[in-house]
C-alpha atoms as a PDB file:
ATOM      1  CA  UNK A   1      15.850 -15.064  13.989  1.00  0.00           C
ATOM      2  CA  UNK A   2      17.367 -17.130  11.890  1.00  0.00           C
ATOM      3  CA  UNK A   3      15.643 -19.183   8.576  1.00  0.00           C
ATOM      4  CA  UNK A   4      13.328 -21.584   8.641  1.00  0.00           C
ATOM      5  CA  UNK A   5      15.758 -23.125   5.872  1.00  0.00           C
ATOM      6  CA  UNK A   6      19.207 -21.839   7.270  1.00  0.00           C
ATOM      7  CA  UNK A   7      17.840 -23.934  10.443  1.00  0.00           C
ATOM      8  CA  UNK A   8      17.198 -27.268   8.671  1.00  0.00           C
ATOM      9  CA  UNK A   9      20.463 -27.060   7.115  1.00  0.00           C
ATOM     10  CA  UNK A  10      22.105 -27.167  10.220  1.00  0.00           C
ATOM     11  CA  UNK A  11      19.999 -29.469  12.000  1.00  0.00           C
ATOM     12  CA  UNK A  12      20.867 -31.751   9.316  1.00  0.00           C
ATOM     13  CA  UNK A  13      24.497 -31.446   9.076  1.00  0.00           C
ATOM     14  CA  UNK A  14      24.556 -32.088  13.032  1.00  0.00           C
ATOM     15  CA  UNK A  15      22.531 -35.119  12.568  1.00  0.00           C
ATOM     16  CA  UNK A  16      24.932 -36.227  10.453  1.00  0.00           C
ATOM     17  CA  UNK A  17      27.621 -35.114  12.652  1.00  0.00           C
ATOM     18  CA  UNK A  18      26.474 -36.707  15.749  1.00  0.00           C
ATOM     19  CA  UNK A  19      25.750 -39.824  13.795  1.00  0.00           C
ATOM     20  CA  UNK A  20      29.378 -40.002  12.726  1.00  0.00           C
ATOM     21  CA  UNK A  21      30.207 -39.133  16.513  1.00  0.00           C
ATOM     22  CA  UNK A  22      28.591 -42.061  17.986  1.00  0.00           C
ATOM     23  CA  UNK A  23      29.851 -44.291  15.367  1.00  0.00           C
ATOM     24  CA  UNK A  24      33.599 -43.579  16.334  1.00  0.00           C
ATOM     25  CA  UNK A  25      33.123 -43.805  19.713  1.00  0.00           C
ATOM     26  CA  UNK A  26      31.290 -46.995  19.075  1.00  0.00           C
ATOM     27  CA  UNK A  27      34.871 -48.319  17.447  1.00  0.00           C
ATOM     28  CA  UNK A  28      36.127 -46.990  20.599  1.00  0.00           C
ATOM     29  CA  UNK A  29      34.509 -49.574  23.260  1.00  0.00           C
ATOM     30  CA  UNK A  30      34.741 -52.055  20.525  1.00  0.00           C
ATOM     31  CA  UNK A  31      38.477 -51.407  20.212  1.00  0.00           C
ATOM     32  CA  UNK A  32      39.310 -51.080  24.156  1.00  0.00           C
ATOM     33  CA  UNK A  33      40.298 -47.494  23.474  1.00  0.00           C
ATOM     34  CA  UNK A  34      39.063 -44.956  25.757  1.00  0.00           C
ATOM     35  CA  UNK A  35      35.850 -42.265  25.214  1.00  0.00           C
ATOM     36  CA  UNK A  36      36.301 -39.122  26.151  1.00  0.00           C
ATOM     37  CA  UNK A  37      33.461 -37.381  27.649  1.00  0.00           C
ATOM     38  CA  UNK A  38      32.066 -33.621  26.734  1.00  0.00           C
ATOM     39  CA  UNK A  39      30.851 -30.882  27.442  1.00  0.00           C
ATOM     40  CA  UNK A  40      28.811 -27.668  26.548  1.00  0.00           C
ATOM     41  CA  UNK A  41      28.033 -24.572  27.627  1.00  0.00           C
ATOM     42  CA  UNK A  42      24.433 -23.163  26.751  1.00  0.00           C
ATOM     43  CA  UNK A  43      23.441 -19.324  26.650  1.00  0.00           C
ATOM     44  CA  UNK A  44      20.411 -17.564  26.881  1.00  0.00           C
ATOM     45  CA  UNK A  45      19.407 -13.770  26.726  1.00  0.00           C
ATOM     46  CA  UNK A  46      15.825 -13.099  27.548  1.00  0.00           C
ATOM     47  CA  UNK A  47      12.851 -15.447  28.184  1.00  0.00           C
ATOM     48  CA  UNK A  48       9.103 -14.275  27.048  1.00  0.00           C
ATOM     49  CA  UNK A  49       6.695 -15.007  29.885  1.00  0.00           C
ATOM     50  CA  UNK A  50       5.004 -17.204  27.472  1.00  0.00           C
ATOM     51  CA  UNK A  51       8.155 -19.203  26.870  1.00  0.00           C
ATOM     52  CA  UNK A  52       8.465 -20.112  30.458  1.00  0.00           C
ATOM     53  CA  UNK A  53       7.239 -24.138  29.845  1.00  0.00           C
ATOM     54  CA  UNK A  54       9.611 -24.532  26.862  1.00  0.00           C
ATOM     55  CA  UNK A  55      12.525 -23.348  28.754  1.00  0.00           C
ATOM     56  CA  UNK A  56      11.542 -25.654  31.737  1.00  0.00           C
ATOM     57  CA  UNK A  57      11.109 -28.403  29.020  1.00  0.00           C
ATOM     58  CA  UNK A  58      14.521 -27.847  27.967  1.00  0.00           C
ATOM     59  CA  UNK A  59      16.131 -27.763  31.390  1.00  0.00           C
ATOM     60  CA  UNK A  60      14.423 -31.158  31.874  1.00  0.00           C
ATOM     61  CA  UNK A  61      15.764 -32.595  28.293  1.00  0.00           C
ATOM     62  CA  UNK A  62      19.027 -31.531  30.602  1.00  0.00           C
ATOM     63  CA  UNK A  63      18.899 -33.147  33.421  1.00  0.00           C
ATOM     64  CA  UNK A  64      17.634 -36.942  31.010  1.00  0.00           C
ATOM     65  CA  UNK A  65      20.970 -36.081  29.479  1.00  0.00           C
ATOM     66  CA  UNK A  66      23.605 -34.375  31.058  1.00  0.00           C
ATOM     67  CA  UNK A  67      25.055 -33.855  34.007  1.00  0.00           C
ATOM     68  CA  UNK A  68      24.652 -29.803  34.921  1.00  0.00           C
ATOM     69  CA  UNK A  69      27.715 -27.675  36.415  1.00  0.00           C
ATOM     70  CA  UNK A  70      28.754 -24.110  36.540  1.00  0.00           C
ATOM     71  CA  UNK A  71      30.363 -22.717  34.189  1.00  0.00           C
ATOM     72  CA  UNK A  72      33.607 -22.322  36.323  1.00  0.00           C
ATOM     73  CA  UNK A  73      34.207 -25.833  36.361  1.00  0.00           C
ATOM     74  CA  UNK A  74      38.067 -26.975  36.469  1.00  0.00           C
ATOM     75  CA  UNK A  75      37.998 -30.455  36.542  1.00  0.00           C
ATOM     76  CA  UNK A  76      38.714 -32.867  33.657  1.00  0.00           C
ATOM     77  CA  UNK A  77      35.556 -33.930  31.492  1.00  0.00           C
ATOM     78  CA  UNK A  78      35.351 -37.673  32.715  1.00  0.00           C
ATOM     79  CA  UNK A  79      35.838 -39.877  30.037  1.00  0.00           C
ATOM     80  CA  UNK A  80      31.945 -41.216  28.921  1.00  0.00           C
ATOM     81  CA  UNK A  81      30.349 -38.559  30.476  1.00  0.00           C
ATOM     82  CA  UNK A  82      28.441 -35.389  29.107  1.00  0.00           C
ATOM     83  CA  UNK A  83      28.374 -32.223  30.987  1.00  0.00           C
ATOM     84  CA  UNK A  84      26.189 -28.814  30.333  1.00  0.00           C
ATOM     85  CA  UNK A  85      26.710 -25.634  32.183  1.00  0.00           C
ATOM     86  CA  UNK A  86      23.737 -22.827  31.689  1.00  0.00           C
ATOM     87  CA  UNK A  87      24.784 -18.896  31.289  1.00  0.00           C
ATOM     88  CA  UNK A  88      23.006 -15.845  30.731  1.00  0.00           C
ATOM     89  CA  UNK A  89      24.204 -12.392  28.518  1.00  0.00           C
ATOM     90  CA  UNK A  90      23.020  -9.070  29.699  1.00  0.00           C
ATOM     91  CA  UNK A  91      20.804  -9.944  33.144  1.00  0.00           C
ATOM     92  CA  UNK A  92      17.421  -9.347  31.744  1.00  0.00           C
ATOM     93  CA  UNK A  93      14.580  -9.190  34.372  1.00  0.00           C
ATOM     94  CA  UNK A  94      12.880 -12.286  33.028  1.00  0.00           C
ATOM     95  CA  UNK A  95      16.211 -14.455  34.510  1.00  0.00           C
ATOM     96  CA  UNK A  96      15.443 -13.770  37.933  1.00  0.00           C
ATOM     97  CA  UNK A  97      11.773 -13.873  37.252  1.00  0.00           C
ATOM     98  CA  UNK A  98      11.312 -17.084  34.560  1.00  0.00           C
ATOM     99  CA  UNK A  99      14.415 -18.536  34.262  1.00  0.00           C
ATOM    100  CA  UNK A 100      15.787 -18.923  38.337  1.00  0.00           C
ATOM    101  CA  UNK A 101      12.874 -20.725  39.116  1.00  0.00           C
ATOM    102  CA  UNK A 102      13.019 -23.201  36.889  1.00  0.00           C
ATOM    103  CA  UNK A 103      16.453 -24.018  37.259  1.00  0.00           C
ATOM    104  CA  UNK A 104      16.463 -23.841  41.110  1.00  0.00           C
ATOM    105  CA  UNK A 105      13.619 -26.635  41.432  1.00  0.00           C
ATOM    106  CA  UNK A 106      16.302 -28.872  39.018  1.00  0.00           C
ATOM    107  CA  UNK A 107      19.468 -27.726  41.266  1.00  0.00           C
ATOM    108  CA  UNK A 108      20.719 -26.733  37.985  1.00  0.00           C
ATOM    109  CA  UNK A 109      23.730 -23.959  38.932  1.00  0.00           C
ATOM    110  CA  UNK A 110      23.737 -21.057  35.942  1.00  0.00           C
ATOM    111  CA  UNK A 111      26.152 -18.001  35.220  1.00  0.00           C
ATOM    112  CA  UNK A 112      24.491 -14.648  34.753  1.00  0.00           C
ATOM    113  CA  UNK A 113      26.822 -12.293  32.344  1.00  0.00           C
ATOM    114  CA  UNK A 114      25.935  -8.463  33.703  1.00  0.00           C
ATOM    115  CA  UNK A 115      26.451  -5.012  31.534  1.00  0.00           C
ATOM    116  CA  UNK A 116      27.602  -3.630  34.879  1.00  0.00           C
ATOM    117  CA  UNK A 117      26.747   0.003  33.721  1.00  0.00           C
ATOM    118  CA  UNK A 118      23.001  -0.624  32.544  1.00  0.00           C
ATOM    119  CA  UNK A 119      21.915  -2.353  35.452  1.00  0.00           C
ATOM    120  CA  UNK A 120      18.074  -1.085  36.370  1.00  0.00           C
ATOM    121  CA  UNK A 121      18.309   0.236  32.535  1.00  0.00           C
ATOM    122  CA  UNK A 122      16.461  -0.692  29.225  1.00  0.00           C
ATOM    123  CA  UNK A 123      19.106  -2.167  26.975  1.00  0.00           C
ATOM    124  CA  UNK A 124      19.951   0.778  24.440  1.00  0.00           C
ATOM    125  CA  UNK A 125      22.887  -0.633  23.136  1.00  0.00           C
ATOM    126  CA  UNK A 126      24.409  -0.603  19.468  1.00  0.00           C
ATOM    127  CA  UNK A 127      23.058  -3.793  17.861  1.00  0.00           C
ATOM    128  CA  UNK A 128      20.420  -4.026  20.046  1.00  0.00           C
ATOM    129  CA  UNK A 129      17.222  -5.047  17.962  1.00  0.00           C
ATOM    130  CA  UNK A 130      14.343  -4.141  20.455  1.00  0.00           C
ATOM    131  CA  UNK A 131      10.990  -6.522  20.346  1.00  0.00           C
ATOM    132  CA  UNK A 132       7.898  -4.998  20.364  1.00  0.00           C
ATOM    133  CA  UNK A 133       5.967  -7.271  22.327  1.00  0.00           C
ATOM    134  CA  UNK A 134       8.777  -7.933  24.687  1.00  0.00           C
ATOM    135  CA  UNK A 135      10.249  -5.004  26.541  1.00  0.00           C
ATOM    136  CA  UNK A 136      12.105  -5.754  29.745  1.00  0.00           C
ATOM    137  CA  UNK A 137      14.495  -4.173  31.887  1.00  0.00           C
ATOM    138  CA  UNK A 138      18.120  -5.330  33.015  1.00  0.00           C
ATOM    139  CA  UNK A 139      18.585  -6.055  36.949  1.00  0.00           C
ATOM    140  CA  UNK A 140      18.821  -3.520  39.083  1.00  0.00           C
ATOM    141  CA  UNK A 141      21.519  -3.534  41.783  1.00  0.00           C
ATOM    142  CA  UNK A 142      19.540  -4.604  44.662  1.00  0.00           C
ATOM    143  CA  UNK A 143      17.710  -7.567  42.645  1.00  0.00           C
ATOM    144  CA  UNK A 144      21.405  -8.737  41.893  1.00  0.00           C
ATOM    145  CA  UNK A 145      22.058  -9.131  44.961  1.00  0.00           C
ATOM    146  CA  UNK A 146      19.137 -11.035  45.907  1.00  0.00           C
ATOM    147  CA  UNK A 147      20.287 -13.840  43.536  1.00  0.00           C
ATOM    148  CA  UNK A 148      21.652 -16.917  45.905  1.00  0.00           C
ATOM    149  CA  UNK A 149      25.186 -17.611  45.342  1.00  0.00           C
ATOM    150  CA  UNK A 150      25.801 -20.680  45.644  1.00  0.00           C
ATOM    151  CA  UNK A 151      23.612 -21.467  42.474  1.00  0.00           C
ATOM    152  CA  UNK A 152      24.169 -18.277  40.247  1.00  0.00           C
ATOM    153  CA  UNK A 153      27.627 -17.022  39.658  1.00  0.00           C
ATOM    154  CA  UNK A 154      27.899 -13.397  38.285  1.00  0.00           C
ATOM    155  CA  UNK A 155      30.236 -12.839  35.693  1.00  0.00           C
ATOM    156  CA  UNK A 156      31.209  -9.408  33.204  1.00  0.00           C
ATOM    157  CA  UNK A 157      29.710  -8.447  29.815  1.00  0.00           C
ATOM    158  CA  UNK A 158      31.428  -5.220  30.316  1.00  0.00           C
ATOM    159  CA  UNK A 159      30.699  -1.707  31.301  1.00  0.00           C
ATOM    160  CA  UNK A 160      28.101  -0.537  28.566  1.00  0.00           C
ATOM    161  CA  UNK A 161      27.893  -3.611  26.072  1.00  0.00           C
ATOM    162  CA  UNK A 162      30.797  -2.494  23.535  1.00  0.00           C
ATOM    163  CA  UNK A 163      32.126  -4.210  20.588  1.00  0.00           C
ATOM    164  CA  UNK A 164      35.280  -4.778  22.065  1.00  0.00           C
ATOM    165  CA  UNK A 165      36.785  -5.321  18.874  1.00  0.00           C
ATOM    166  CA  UNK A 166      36.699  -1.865  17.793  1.00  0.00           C
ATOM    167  CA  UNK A 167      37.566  -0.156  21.336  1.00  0.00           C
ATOM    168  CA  UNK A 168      41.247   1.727  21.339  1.00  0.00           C
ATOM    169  CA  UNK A 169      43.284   0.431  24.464  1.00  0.00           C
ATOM    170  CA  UNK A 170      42.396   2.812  27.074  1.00  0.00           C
ATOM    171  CA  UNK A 171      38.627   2.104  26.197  1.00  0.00           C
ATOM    172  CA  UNK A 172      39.401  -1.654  26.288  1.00  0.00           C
ATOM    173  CA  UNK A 173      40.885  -1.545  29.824  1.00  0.00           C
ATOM    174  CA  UNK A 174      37.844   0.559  31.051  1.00  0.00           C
ATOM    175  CA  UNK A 175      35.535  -2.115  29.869  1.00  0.00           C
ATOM    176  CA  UNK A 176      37.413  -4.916  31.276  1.00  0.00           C
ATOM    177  CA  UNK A 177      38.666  -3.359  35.151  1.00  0.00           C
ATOM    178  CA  UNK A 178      35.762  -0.691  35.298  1.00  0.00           C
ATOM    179  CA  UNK A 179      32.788  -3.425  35.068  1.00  0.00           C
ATOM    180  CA  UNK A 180      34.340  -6.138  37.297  1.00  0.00           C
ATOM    181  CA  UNK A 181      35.012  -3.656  40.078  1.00  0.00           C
ATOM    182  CA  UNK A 182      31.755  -2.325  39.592  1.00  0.00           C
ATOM    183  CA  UNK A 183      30.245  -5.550  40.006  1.00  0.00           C
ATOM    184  CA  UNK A 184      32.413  -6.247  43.221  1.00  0.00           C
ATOM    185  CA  UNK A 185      31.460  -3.283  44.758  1.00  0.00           C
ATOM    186  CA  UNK A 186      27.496  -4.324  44.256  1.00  0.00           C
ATOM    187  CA  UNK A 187      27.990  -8.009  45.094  1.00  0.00           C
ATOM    188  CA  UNK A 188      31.125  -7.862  48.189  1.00  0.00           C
ATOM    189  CA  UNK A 189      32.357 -10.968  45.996  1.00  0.00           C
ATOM    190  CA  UNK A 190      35.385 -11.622  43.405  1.00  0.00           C
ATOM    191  CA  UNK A 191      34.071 -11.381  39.789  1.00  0.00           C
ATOM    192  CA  UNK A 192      36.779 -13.809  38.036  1.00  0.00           C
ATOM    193  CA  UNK A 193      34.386 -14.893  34.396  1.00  0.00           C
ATOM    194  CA  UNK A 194      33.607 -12.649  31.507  1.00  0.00           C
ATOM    195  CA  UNK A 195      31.684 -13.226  28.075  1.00  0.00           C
ATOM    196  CA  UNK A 196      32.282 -10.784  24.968  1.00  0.00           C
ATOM    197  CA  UNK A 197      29.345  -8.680  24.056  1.00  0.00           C
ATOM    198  CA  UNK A 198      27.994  -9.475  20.020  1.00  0.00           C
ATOM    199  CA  UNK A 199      30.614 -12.768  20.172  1.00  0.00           C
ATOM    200  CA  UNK A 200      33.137 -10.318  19.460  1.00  0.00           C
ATOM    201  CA  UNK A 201      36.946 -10.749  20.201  1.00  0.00           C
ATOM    202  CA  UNK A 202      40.626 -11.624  19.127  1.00  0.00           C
ATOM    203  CA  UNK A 203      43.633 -12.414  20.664  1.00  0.00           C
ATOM    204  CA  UNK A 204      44.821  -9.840  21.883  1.00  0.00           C
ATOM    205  CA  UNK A 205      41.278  -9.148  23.816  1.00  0.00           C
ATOM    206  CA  UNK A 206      42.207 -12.224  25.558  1.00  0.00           C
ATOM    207  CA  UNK A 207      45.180 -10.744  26.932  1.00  0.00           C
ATOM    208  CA  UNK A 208      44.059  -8.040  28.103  1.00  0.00           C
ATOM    209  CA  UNK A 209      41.590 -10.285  30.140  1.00  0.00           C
ATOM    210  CA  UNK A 210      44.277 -12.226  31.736  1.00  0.00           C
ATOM    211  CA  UNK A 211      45.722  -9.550  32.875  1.00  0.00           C
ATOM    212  CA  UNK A 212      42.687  -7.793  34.076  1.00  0.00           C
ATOM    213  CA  UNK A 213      42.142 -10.985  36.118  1.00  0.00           C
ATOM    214  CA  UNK A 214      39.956 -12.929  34.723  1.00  0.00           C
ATOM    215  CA  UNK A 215      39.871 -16.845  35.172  1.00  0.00           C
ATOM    216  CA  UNK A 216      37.587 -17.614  32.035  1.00  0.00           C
ATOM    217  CA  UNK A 217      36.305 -15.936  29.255  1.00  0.00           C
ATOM    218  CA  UNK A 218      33.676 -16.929  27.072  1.00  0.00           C
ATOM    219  CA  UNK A 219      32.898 -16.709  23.543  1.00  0.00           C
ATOM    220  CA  UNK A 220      30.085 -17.201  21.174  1.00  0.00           C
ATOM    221  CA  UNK A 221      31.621 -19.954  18.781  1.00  0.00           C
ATOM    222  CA  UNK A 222      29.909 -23.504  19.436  1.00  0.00           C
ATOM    223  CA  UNK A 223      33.451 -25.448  20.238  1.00  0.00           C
ATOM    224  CA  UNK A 224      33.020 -27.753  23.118  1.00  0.00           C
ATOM    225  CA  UNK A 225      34.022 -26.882  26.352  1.00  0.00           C
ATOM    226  CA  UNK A 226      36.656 -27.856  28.430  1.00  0.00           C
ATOM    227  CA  UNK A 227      38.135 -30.154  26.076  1.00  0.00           C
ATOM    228  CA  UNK A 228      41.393 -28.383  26.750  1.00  0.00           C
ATOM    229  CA  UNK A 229      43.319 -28.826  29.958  1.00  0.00           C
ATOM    230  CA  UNK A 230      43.337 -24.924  31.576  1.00  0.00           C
ATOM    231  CA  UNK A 231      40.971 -23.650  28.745  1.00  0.00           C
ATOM    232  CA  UNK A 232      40.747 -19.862  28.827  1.00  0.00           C
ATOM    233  CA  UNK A 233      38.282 -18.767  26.053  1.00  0.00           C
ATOM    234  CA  UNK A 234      35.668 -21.126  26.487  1.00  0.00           C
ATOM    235  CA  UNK A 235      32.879 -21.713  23.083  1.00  0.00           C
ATOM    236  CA  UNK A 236      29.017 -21.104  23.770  1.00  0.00           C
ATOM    237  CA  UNK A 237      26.197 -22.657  21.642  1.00  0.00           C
ATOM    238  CA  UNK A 238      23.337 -20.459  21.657  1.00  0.00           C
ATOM    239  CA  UNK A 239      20.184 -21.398  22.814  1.00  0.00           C
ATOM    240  CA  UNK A 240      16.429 -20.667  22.897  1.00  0.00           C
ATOM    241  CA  UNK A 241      13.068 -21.456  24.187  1.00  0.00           C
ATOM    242  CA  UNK A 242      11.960 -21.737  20.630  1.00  0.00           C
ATOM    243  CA  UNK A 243      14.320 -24.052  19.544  1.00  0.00           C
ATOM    244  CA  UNK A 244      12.949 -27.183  18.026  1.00  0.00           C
ATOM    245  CA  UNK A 245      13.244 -30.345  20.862  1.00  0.00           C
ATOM    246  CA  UNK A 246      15.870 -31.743  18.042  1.00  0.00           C
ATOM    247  CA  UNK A 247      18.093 -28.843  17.596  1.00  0.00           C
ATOM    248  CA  UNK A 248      18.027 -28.401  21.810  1.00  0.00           C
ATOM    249  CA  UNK A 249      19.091 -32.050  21.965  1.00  0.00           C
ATOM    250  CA  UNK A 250      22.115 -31.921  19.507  1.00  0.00           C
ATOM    251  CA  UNK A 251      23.187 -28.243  20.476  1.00  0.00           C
ATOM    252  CA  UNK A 252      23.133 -29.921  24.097  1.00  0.00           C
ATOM    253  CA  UNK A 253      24.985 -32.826  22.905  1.00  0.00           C
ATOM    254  CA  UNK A 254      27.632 -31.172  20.923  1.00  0.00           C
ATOM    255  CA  UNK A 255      26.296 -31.944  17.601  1.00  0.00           C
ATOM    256  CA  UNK A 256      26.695 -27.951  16.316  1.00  0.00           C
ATOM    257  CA  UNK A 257      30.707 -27.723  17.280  1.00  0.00           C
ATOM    258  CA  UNK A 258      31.428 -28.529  13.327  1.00  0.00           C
ATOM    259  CA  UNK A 259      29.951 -24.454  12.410  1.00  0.00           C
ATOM    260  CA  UNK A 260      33.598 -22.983  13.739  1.00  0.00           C
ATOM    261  CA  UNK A 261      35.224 -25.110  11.056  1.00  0.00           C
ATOM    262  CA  UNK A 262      32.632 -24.424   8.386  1.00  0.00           C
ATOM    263  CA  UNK A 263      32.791 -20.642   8.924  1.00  0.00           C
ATOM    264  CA  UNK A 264      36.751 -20.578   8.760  1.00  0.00           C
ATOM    265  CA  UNK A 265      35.991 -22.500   5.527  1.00  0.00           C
ATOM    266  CA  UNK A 266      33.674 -20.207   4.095  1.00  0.00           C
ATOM    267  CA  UNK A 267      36.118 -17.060   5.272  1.00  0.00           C
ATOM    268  CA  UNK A 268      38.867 -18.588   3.281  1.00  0.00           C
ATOM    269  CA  UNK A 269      37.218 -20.275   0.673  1.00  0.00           C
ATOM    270  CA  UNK A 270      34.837 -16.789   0.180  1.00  0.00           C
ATOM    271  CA  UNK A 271      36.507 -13.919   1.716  1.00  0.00           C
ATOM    272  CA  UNK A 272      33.812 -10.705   2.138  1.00  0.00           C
ATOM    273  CA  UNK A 273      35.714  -7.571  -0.581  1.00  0.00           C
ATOM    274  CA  UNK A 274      36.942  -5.012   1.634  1.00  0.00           C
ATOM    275  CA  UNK A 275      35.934  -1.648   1.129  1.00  0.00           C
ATOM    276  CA  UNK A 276      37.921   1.449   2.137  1.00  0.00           C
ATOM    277  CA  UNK A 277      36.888   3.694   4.500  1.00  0.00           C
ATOM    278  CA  UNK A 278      34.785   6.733   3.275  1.00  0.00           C
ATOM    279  CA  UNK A 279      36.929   9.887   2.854  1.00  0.00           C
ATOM    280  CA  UNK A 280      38.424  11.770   6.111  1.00  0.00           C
ATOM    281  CA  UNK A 281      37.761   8.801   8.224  1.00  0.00           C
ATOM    282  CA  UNK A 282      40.351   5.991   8.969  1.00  0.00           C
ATOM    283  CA  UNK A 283      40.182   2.780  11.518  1.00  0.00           C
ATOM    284  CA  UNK A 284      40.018   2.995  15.342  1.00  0.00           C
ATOM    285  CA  UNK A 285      42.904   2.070  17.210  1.00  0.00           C
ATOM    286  CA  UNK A 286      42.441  -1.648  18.748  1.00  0.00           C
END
């Protein structure tokens, strides 16, 4: 979790940020020019059974202000409007168990990101900090397919939750064609969206989802969405239960998309020393 202080900081800045948001597109209407709408897209991992009323809370906050969609969508953001799309990474127990409910008595469609080689298992992965008082299981194959369709899409997270960045090619191309047939197989449906496991990606990564055939990827980096005719790598803000009702409301309406900016500022401004690698070992092929 992050800082109580790291938190305020960035609940502050947005403030500030949405503040100077409205106030443009106040000069906007004023001016007769147009306003564009927006749009975010949300993710979750798992829910504590105790968290179940803040999530719900949050899903309302939704619905008061924005309109929900899937996270598929290929229209245009109409211009005034504010649009939120709800995803899932891994396919913890607790979504079909907390978080479906909730959302199906709002109608509110959601994407559920699946480590297509884990399902029924514990998560075990690299980077995986385990919680003591909160130990769940992913789905298993036959609760996956129990989820409706027409309100939860299934995307990738890959086979077994890699940091793609530091897979060689052939262990890229496993991740990427062995998980979405995988996931096929289980569901009888196309599996077209895919999110990177830890955030993790580059260019190049995106290729090589193209032309696994994917329609969308999705990242961790809090841009907003489909601001881009044809966007491919779509930005996630992260979200939890435990967020404050303030920081829900301005991750939900945009107010965090200044952090990709400030973090290319602080990697230029303060680049990390690199150290070699220690002796007899050199970098993995990406």
């Amino acid at each position: 979790m992050q800082s109580c202080f790291k938190r305020l900081v960035k609940l502050v800045i947005s403030v500030l940020f949405l503040t100077l948001c409205c106030v443009v597109n106040i000069f906007r209407r004023i001016t007769g020019r147009r306003v564009p709408g927006s749009a975010v897209v949300l993710y979750y991992h798992g829910i504590h059974r105790d968290q179940q009323k803040r999530f719900a809370r949050q899903m309302d906050m939704l619905l008061k202000y924005a309109r929900p969609i899937k996270a598929d969508f290929s229209s245009s953001v109409p211009d005034g409007s504010r649009l939120a799309a709800v995803t899932f990474d891994d396919g913890f127990l607790s979504f079909l168990e907390i978080a479906l409910p909730e959302l199906q008595k709002r109608k509110i469609p959601s994407t559920l990101f699946m480590i297509a080689g884990n399902l029924g298992c514990y998560p075990e992965w690299t980077g995986y900090v385990p919680d003591p008082s909160f130990t769940e299981a992913l789905l298993t194959a036959d609760q996956l397919r129990l989820l409706p369709p027409e309100s939860v899409t299934i995307g990738s997270h890959t086979l077994t939750h890699q940091m793609m960045t530091d897979l060689t090619e052939d262990e890229t191309m496993r991740e990427l064609v062995d998980s979405r047939a995988r996931l096929e197989r289980t569901l009888g449906r196309s599996v077209t969206l895919f999110s990177f496991p830890h955030g993790a990606f580059h260019e190049k990564l995106i290729d090589r989802c193209r032309e696994c055939g994917y329609d969308r990827v999705f990242t961790i980096l809090p841009y907003l969405a489909f601001s881009v005719p044809g966007e491919y790598a779509v930005g996630r803000v992260r979200t939890d239960p435990e967020d404050w009702p303030l920081e829900f409301y301005l991750k939900l309406m945009g107010a965090y998309s200044w952090l990709p900016s400030a973090f290319t500022f602080k990697r230029k401004t303060f680049p990390a020393p690199v150290s070699p690698p220690p002796s007899g070992l050199g970098r993995r092929a990406v």
